[in-house]
C-alpha atoms as a PDB file:
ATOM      1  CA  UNK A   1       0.000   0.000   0.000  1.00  0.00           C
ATOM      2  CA  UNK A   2       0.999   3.591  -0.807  1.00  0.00           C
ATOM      3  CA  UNK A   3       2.246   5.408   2.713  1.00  0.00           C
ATOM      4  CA  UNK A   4       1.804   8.632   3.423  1.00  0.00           C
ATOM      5  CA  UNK A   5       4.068  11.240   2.547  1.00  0.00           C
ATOM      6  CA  UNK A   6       6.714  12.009   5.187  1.00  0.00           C
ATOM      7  CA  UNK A   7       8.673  14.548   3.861  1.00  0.00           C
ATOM      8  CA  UNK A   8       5.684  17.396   4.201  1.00  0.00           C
ATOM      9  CA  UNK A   9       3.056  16.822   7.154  1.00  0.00           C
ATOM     10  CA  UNK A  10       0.440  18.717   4.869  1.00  0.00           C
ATOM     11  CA  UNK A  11       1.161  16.282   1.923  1.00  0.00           C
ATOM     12  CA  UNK A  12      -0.955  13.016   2.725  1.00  0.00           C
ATOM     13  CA  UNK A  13      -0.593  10.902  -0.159  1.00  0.00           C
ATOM     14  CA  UNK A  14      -3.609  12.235  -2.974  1.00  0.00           C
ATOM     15  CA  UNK A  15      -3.383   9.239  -5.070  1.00  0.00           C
ATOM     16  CA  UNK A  16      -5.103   7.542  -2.328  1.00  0.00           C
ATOM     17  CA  UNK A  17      -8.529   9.844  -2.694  1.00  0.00           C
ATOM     18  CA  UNK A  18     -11.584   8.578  -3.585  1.00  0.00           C
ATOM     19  CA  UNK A  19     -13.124  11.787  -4.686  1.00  0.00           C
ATOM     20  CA  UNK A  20     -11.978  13.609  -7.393  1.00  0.00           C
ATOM     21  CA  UNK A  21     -13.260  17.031  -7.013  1.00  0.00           C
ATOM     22  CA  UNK A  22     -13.203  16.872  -3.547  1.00  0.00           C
ATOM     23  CA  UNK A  23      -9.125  16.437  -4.169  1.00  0.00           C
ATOM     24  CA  UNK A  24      -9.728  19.182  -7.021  1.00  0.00           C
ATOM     25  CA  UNK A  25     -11.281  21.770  -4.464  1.00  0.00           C
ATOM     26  CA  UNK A  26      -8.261  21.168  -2.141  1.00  0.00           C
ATOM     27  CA  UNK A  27      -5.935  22.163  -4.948  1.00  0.00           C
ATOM     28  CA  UNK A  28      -7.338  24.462  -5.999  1.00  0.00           C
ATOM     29  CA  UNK A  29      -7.770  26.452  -2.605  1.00  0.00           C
ATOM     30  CA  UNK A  30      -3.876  25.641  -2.331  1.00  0.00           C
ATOM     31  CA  UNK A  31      -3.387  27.090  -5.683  1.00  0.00           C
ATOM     32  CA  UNK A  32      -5.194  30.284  -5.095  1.00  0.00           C
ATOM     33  CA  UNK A  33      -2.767  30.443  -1.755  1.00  0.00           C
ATOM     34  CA  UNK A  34      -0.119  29.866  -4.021  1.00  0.00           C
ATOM     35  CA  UNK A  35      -0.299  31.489  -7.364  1.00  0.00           C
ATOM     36  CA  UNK A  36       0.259  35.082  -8.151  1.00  0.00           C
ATOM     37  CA  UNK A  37      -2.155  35.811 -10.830  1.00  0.00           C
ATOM     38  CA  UNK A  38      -4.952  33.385 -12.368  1.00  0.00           C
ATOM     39  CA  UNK A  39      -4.722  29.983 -10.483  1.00  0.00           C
ATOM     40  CA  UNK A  40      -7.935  29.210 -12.550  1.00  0.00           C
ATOM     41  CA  UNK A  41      -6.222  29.325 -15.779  1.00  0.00           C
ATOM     42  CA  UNK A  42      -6.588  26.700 -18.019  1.00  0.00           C
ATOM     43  CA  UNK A  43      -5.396  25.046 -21.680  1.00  0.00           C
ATOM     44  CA  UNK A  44      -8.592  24.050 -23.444  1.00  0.00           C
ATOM     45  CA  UNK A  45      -8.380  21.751 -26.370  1.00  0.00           C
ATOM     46  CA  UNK A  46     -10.738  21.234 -29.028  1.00  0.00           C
ATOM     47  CA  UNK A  47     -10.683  19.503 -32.393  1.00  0.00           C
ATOM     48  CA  UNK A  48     -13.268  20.631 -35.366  1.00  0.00           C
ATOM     49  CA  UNK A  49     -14.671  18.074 -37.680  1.00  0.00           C
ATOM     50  CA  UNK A  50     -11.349  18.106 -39.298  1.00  0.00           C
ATOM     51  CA  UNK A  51      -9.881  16.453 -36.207  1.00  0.00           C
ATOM     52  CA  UNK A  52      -7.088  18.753 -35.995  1.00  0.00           C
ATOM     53  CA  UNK A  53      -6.436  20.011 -32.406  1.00  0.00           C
ATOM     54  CA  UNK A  54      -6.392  23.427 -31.234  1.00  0.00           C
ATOM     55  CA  UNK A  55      -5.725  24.789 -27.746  1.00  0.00           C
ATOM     56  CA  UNK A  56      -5.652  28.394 -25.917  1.00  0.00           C
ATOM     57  CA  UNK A  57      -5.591  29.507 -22.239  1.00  0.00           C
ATOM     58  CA  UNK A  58      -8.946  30.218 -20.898  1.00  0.00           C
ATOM     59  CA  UNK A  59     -10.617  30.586 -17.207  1.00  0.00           C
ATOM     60  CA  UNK A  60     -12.453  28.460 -15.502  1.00  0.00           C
ATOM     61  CA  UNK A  61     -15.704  29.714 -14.112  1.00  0.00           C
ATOM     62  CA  UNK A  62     -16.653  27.445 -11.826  1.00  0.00           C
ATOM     63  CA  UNK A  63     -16.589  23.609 -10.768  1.00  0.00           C
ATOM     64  CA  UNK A  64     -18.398  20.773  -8.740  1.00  0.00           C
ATOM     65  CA  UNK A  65     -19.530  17.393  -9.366  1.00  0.00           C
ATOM     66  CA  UNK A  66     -21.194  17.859 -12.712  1.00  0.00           C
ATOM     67  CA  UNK A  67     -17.902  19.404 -13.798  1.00  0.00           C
ATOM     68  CA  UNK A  68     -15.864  22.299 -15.316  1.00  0.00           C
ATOM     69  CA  UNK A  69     -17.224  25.390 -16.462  1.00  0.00           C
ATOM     70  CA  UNK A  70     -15.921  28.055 -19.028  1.00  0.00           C
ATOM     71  CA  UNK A  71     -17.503  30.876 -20.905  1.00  0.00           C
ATOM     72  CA  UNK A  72     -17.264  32.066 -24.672  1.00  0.00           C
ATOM     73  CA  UNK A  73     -18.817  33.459 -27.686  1.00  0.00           C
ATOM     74  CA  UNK A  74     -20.290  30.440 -29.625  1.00  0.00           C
ATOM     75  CA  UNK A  75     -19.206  32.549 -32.665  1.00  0.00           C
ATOM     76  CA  UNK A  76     -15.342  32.327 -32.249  1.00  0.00           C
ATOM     77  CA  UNK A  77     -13.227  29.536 -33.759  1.00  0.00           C
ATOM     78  CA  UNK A  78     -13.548  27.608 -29.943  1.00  0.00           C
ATOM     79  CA  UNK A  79     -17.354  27.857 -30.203  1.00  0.00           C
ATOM     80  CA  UNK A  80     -17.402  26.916 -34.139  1.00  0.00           C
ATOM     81  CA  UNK A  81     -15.192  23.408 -32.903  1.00  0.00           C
ATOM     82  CA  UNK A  82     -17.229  22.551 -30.173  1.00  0.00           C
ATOM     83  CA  UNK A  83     -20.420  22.783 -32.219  1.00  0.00           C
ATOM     84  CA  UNK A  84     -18.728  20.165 -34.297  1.00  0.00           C
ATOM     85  CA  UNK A  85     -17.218  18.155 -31.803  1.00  0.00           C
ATOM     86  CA  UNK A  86     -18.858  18.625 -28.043  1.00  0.00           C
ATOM     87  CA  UNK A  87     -16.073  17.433 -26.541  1.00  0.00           C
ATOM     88  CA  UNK A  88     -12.783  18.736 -25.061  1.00  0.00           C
ATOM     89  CA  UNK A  89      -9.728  18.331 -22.719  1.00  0.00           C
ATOM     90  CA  UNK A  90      -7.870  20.565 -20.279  1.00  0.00           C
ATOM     91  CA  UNK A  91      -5.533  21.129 -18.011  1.00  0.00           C
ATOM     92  CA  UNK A  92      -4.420  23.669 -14.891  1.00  0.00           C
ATOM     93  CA  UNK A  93      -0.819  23.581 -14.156  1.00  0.00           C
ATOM     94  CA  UNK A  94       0.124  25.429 -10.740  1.00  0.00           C
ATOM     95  CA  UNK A  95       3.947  26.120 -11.264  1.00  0.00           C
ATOM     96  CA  UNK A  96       4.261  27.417  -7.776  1.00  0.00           C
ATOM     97  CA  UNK A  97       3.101  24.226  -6.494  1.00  0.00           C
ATOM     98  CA  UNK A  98       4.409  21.811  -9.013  1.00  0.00           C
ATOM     99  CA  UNK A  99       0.819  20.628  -9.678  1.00  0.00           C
ATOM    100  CA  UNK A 100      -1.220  20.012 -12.793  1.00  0.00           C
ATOM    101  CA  UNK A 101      -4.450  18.569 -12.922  1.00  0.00           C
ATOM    102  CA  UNK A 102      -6.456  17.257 -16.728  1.00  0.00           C
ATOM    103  CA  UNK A 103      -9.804  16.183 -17.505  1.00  0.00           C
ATOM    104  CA  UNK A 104     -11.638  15.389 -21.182  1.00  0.00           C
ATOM    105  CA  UNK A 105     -15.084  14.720 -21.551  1.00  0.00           C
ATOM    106  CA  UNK A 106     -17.954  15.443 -23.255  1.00  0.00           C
ATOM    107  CA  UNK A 107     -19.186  19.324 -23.474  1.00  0.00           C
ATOM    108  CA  UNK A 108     -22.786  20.554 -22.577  1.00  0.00           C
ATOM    109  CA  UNK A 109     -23.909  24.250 -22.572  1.00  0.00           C
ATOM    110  CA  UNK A 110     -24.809  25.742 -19.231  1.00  0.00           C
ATOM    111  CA  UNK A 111     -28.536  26.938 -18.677  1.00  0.00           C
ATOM    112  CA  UNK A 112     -29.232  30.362 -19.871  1.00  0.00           C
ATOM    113  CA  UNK A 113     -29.886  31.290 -16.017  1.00  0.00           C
ATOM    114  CA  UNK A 114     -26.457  30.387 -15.207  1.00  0.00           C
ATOM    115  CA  UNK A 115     -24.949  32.300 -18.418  1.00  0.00           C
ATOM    116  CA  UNK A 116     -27.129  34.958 -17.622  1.00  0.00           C
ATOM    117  CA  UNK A 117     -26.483  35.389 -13.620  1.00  0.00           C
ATOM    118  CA  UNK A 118     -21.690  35.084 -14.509  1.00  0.00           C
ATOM    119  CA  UNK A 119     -22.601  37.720 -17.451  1.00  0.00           C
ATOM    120  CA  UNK A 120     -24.111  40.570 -15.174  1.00  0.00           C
ATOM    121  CA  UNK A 121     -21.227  39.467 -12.031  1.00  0.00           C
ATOM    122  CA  UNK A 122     -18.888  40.855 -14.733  1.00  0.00           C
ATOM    123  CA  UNK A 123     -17.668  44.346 -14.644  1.00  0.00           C
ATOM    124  CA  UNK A 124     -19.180  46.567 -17.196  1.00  0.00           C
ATOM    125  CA  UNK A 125     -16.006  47.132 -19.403  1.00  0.00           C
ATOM    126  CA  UNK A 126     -16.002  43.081 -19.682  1.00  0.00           C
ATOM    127  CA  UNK A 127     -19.692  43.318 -20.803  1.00  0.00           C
ATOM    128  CA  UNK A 128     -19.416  45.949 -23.099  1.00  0.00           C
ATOM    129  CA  UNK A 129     -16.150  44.044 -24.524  1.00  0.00           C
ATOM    130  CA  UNK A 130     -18.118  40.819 -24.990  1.00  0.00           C
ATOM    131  CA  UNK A 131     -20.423  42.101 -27.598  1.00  0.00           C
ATOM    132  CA  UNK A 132     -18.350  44.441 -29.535  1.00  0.00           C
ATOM    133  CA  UNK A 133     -15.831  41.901 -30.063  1.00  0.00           C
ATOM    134  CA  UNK A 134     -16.581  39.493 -32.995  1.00  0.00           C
ATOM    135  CA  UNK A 135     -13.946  37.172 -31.412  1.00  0.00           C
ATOM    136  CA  UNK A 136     -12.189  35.298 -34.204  1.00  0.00           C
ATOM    137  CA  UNK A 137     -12.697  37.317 -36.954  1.00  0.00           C
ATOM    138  CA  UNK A 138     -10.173  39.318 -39.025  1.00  0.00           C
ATOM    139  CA  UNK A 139      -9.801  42.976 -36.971  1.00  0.00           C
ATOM    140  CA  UNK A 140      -8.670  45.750 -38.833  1.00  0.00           C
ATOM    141  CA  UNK A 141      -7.015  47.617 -35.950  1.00  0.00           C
ATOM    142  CA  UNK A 142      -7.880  48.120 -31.968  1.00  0.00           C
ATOM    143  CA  UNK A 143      -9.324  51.810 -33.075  1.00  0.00           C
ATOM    144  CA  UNK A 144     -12.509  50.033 -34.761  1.00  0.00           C
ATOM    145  CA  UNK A 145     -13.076  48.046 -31.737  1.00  0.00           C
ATOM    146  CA  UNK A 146     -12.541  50.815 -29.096  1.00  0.00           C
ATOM    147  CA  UNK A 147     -15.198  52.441 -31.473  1.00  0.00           C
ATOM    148  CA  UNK A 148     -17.384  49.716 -31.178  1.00  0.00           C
ATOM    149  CA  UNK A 149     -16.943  49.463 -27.430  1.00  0.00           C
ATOM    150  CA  UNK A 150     -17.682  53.337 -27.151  1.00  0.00           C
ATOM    151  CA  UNK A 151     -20.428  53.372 -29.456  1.00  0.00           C
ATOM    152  CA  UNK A 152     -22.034  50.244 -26.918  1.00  0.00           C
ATOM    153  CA  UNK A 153     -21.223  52.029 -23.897  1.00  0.00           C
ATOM    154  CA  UNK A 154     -22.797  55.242 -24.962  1.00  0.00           C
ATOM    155  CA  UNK A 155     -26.166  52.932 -26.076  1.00  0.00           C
ATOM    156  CA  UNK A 156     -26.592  51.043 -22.790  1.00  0.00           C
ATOM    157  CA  UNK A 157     -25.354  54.120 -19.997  1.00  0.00           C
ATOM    158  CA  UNK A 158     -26.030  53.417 -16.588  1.00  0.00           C
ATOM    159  CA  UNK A 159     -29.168  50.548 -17.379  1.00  0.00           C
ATOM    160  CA  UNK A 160     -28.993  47.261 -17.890  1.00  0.00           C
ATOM    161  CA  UNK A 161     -27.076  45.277 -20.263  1.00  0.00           C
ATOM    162  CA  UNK A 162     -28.089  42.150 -21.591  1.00  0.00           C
ATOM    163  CA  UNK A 163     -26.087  39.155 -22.750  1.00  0.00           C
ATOM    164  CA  UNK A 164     -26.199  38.433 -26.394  1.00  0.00           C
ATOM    165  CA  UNK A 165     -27.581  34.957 -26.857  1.00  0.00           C
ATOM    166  CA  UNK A 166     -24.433  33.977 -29.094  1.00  0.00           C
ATOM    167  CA  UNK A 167     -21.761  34.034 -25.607  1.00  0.00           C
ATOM    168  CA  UNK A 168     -22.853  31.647 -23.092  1.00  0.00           C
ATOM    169  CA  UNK A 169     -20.713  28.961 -20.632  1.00  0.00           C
ATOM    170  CA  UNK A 170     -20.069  25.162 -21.115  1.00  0.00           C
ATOM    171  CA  UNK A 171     -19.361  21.866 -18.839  1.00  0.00           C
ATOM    172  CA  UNK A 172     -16.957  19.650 -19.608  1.00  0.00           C
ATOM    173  CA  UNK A 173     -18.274  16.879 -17.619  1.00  0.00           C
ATOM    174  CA  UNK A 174     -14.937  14.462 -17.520  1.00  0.00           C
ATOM    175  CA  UNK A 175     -14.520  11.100 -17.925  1.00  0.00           C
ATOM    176  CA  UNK A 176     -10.937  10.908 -16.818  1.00  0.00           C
ATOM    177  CA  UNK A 177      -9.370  13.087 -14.271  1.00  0.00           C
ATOM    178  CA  UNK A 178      -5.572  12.962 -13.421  1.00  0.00           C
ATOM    179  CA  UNK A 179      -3.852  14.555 -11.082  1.00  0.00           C
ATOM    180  CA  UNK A 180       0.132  14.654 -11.440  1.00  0.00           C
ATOM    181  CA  UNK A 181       2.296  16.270  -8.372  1.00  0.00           C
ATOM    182  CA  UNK A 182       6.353  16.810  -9.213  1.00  0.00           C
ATOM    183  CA  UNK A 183       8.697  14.390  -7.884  1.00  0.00           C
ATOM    184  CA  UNK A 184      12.746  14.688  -7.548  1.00  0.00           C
ATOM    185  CA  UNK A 185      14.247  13.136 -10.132  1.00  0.00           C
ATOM    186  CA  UNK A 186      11.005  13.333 -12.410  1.00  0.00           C
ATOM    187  CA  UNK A 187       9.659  10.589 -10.182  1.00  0.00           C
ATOM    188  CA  UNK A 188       6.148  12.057  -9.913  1.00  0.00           C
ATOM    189  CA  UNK A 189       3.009  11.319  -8.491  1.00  0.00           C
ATOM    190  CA  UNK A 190       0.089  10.555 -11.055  1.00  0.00           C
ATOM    191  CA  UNK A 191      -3.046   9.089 -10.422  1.00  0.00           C
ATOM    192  CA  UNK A 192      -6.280   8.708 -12.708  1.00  0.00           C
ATOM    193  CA  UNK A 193      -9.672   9.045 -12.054  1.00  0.00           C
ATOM    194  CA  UNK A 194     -12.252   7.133 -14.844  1.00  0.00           C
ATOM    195  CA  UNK A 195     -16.033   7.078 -14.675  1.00  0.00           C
ATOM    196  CA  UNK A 196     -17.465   4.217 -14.061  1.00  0.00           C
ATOM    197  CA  UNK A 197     -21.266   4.594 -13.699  1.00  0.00           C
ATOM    198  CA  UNK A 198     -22.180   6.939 -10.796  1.00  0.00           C
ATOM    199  CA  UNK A 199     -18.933   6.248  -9.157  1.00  0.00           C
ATOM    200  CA  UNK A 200     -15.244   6.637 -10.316  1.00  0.00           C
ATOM    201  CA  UNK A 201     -12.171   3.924 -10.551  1.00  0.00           C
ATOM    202  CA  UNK A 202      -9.060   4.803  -9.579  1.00  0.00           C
ATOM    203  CA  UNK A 203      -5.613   3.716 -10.636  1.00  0.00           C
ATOM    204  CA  UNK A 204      -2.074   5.107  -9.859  1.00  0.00           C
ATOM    205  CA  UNK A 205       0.328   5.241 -12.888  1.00  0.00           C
ATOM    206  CA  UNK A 206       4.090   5.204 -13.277  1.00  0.00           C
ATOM    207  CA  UNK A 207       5.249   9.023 -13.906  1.00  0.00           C
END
């Protein structure tokens, strides 16, 4: 059996978890201890019907047992590949703590409620910046889209403004979940999580 980790007294051995976002949460309070800007960032990878991957750094919005939520406009190349092919991977990687955690799945849309409640908890200027930017699409320079974000601002004031129906959030709800801590001498720590019905298997793996 695996023993627990001597070398640390806070560093009880995670491979031997049986809850995967319970383990997540716990990272991911150490990471926003830990990291100096953006412990939520993430790689996201898609593929389009071509099958040819693409990947960019995006934030995660929020997390529990259904899984991992982002936000985007459905209109930019991400959107466009995930139409196509509603699925994805990604991975956090916490340099500060030499920890990186990935997960692939399938990819649902989040209810409009949700989409609509993390659009308003936005500042204004993010808002604003949401729907003047056709993300993806050939810009001529940042003077037409200061324009555009002007030309919103001036439209909406002080009231309300309302998300456009074409940028909303989506769950990757993972199958697999690893979670991979450094080791000396690159002998890490890995250990993968797999559904398996309502419940998850668990298996540790060499580094």
């Amino acid at each position: 059996m695996d023993q627990l980790r001597t070398d640390d007294p806070k560093s009880a051995d995670f491979t031997l978890s049986d809850d995967p976002f319970g383990l997540f949460a716990s990272w991911m309070k150490d990471a926003e201890a830990a990291e100096p800007e953006d412990p939520n960032a993430m790689a996201l990878a898609t593929a389009g019907s071509d099958g040819l991957p693409d990947v960019r750094m995006v934030l995660l919005k929020g997390f529990d047992a259904r899984g991992f939520v982002f936000y985007t406009n459905t209109q930019s190349t991400k959107g466009e590949e995930l139409a196509q092919n509603p699925q994805a991977a990604l991975v956090l990687h916490w340099k500060s703590l030499r920890r990186q955690v990935r997960a692939r799945g399938p990819i649902t849309p989040v209810t409009a409620e949700e989409a609509d409640a993390y659009f308003q908890s936005r500042r204004r200027e993010s808002r604003l910046g949401a729907i003047a930017s056709q993300q993806s699409r050939p810009l001529a320079d940042r003077a037409t889209l200061m324009s555009a974000v002007a030309d919103l601002s001036e439209r909406y004031g002080e009231g309300p403004i309302p998300r456009p129906e074409h940028w909303t959030g989506f769950r990757i709800a993972p199958v697999t979940l690893e979670f991979w801590q450094n080791g000396d001498f690159r002998l890490h720590d890995r250990v993968r999580f797999t559904r398996a019905g309502d419940g998850w298997s668990r298996a540790r793996l060499y580094p």
